[in-house]
N, C-alpha and C. Protein backbone atom coordinates (compact mmCIF):
# COMPACT_ATOMS: atom_id res chain seq x y z
N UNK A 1 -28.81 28.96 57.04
CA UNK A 1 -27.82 29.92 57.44
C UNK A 1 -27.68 29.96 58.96
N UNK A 2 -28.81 30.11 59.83
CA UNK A 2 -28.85 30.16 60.94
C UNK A 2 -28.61 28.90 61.92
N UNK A 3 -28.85 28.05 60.84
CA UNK A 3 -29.11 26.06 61.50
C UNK A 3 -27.82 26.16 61.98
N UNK A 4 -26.81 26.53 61.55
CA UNK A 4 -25.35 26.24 61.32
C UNK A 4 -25.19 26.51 63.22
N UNK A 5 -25.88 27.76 63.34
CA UNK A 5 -25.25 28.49 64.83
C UNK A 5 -25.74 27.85 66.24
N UNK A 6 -27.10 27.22 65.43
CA UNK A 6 -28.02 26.30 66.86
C UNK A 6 -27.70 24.97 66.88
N UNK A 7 -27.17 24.61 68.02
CA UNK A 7 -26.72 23.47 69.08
C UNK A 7 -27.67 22.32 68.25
N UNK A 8 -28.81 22.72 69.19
CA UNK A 8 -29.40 21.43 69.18
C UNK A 8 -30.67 21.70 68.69
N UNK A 9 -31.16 20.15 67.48
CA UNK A 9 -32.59 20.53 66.61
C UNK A 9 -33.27 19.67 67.70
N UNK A 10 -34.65 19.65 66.92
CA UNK A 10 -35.64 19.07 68.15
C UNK A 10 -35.31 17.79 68.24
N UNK A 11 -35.08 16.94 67.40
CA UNK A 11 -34.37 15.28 67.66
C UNK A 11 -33.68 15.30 68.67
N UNK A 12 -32.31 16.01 68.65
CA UNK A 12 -31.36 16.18 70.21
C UNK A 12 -32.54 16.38 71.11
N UNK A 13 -33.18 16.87 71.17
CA UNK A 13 -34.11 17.53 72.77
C UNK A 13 -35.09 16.31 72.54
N UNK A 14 -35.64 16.15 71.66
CA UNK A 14 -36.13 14.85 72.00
C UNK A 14 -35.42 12.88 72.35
N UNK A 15 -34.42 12.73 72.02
CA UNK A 15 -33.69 11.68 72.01
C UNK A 15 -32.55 12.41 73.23
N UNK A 16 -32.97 13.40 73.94
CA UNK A 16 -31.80 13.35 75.29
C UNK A 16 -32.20 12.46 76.70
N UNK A 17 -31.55 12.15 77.24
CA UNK A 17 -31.95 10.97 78.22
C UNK A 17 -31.07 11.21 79.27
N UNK A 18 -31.59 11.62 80.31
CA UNK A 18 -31.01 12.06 81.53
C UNK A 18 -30.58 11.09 82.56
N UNK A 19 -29.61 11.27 83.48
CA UNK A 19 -28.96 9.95 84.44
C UNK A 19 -30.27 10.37 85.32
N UNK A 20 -30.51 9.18 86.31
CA UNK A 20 -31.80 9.16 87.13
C UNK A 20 -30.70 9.33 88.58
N UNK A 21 -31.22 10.00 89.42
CA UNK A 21 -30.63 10.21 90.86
C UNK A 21 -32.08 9.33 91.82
N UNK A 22 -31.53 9.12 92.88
CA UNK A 22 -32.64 8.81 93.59
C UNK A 22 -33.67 9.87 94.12
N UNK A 23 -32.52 11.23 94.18
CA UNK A 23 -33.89 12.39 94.17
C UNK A 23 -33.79 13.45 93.22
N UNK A 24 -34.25 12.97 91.72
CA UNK A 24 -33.62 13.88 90.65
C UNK A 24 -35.18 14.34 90.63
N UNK A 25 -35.50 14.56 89.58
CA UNK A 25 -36.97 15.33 88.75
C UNK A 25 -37.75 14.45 88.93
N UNK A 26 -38.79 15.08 88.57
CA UNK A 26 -40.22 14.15 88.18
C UNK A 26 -39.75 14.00 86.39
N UNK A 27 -39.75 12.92 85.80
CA UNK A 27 -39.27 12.43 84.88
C UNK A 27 -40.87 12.85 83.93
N UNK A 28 -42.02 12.75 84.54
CA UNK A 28 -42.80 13.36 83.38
C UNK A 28 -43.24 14.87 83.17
N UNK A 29 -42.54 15.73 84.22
CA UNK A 29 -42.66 16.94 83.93
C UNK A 29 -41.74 17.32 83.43
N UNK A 30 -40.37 16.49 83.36
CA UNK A 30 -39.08 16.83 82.30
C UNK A 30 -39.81 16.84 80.66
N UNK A 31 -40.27 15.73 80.84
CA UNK A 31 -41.12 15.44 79.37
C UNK A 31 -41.07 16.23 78.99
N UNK A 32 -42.69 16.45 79.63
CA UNK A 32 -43.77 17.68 79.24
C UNK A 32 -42.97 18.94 78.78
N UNK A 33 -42.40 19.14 79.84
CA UNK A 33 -41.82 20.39 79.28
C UNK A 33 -40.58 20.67 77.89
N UNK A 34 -39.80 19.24 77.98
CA UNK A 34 -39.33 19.18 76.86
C UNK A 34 -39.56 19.07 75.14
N UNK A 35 -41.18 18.59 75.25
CA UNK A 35 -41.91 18.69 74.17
C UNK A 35 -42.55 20.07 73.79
N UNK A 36 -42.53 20.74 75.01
CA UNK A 36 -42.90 22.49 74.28
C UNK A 36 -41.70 23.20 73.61
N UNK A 37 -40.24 22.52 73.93
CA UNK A 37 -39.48 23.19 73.43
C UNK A 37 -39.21 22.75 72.52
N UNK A 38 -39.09 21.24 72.29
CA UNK A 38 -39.18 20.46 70.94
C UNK A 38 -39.99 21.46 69.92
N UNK A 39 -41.39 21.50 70.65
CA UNK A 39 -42.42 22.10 69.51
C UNK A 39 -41.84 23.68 69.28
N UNK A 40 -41.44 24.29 70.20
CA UNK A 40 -40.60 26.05 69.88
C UNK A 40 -39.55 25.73 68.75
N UNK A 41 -39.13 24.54 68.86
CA UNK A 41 -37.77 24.66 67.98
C UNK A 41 -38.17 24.61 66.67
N UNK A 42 -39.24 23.67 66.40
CA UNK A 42 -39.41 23.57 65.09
C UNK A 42 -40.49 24.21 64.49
N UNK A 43 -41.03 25.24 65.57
CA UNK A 43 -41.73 26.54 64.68
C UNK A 43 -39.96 27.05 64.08
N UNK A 44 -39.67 27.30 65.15
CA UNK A 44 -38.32 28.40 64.73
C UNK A 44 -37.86 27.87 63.65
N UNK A 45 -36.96 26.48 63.34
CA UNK A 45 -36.66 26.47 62.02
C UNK A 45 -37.72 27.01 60.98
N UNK A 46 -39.10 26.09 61.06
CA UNK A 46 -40.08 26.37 60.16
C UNK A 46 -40.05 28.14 59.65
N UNK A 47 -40.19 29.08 60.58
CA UNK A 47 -40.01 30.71 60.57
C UNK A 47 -38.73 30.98 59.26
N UNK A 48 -37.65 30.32 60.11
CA UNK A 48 -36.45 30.72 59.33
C UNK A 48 -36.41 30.12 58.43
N UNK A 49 -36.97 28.78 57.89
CA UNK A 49 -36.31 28.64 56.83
C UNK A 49 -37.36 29.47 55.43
N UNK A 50 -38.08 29.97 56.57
CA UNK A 50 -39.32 30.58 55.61
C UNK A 50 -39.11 32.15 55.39
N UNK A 51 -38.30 32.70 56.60
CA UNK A 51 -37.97 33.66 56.35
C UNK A 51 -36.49 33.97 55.45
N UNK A 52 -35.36 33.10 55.14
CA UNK A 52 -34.50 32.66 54.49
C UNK A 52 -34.77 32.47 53.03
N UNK A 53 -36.13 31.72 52.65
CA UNK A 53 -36.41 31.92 50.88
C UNK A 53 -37.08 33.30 50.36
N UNK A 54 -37.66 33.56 51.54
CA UNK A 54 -38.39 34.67 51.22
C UNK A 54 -37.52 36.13 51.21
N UNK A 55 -36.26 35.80 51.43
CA UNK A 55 -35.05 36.69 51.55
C UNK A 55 -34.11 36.58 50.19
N UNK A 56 -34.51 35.13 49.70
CA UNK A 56 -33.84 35.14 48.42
C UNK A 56 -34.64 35.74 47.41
N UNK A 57 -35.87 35.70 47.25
CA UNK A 57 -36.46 36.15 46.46
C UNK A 57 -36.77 37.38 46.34
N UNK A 58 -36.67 37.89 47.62
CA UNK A 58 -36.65 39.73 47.44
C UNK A 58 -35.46 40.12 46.96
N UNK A 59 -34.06 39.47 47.30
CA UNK A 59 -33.27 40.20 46.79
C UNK A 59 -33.31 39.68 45.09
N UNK A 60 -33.25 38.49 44.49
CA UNK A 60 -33.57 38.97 43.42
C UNK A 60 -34.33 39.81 42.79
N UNK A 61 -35.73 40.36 43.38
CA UNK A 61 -36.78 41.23 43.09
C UNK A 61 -35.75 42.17 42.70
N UNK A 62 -34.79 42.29 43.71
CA UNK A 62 -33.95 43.72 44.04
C UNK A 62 -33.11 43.52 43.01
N UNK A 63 -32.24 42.82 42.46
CA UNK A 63 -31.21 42.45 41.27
C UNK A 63 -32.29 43.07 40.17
N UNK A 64 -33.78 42.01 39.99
CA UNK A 64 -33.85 42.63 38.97
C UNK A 64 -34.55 43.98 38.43
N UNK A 65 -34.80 44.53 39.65
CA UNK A 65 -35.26 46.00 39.45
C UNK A 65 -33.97 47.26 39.27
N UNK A 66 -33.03 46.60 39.78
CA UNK A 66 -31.65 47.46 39.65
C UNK A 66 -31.26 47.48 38.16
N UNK A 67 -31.25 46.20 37.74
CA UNK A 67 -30.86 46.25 36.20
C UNK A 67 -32.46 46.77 35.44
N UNK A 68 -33.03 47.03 35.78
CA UNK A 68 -34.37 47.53 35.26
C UNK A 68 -33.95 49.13 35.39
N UNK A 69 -33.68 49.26 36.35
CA UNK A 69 -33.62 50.78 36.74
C UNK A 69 -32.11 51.51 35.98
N UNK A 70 -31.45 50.70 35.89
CA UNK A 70 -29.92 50.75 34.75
C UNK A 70 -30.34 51.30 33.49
N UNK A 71 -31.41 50.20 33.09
CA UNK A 71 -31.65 50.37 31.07
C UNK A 71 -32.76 51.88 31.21
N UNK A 72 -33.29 51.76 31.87
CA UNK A 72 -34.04 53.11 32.02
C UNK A 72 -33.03 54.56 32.64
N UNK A 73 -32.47 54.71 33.34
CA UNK A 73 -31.29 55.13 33.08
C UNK A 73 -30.59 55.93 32.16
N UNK A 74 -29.73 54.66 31.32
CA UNK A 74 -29.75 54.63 29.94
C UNK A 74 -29.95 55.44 29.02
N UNK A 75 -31.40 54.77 28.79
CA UNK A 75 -32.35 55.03 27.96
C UNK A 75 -32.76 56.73 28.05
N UNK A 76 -32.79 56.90 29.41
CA UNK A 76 -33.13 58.44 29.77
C UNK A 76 -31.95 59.66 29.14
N UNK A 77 -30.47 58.95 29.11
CA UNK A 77 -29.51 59.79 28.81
C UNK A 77 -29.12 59.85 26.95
N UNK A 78 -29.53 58.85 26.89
CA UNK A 78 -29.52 58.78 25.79
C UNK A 78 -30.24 59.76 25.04
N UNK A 79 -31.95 60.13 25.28
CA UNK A 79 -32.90 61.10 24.71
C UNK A 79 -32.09 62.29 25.17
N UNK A 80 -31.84 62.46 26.32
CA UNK A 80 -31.50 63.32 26.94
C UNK A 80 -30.18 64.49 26.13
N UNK A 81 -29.27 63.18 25.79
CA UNK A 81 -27.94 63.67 25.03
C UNK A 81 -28.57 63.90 23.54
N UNK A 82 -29.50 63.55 22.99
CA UNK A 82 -29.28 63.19 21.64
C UNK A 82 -30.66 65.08 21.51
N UNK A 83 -29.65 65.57 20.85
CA UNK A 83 -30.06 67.02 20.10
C UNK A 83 -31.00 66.98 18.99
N UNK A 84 -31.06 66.14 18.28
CA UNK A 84 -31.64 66.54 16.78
C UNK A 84 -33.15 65.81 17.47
N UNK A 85 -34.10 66.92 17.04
CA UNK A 85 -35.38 66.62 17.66
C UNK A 85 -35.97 65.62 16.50
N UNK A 86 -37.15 64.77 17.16
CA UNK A 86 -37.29 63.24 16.35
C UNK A 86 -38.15 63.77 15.11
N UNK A 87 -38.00 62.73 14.26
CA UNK A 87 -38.57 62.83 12.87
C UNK A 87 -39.86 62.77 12.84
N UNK A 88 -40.74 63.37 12.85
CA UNK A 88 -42.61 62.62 12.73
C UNK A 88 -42.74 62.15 11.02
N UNK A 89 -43.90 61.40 11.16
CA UNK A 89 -44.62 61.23 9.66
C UNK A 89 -44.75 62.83 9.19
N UNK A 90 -45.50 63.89 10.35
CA UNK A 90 -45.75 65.30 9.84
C UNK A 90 -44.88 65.51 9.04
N UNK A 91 -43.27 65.97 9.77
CA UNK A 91 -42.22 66.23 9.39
C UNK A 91 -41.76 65.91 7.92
N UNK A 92 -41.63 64.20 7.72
CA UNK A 92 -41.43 64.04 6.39
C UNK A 92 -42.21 64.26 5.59
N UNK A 93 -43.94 64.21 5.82
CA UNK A 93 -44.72 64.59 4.16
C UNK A 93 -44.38 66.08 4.27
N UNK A 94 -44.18 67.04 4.85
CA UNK A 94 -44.04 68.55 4.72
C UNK A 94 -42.14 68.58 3.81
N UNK A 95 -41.67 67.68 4.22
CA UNK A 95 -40.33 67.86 3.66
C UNK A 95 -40.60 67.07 2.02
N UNK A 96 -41.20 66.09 1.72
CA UNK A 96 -41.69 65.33 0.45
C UNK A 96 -42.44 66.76 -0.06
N UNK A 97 -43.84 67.57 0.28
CA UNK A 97 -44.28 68.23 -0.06
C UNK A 97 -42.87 69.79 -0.91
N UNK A 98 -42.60 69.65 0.07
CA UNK A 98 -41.18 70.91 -0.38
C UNK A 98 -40.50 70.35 -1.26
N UNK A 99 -40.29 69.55 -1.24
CA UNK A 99 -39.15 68.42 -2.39
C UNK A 99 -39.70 68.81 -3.84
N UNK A 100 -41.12 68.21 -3.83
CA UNK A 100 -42.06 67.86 -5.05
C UNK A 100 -42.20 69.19 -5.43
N UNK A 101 -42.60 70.63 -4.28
CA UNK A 101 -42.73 72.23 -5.20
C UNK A 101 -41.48 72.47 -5.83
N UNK A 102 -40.12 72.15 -5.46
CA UNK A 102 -38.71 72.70 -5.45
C UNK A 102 -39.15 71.69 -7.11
N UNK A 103 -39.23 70.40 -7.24
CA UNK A 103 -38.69 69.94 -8.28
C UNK A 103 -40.03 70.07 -9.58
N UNK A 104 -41.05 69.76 -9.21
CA UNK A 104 -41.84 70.24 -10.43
C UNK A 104 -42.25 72.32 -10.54
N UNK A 105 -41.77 72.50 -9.45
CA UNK A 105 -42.49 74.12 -9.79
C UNK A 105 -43.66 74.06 -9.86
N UNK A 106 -44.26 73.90 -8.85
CA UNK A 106 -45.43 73.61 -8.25
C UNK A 106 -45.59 74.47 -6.84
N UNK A 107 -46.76 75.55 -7.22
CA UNK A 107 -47.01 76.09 -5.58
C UNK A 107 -48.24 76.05 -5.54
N UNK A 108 -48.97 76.12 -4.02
CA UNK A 108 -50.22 76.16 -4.06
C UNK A 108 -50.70 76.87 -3.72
């Protein structure tokens, strides 16, 4: 994403080759110093492209905790809306028990 905006990778800074004057630089302190930036550049990609996957993968984290957080949601309005309180096992043997006095005439 970012590669796109920077000029030049460390190859350019390394493969640049300067016109020589008769009183230009010291040609090995151009070096020198051009190899620390060589070496800055390609931490920096290394950073970004590390900070770049590690950006994809949080936001999926984030996709899929959103749709996580949706069905729960949901799920919450659903109990929430729904009136008729839930059935237990209790519930039905006490309603079987009433059934069976109502139909044999049976009390205890």
């Amino acid at each position: 994403m970012y590669q796109n905006k920077i000029e030049l990778s460390p190859q350019d800074i390394l493969e640049k080759e300067f016109k020589i004057d008769t009183r230009g630089y010291r040609l090995k302190e151009v070096d020198q110093f051009l190899d620390i930036i060589i070496n800055d550049y390609e931490q920096f990609y290394t950073m970004i492209n590390d900070l770049e996957k590690e950006k994809a993968d949080l936001l999926g984290e984030i996709m899929k905790l959103k749709q996580e957080l949706r069905k729960v949601k949901t799920s919450a309005e659903i109990v929430k809306n729904n009136d008729t309180p839930e059935v237990t096992n209790v519930d039905l043997l006490r309603r079987l028990s009433n059934l069976e006095k109502m139909v044999y005439g049976k009390e205890d």
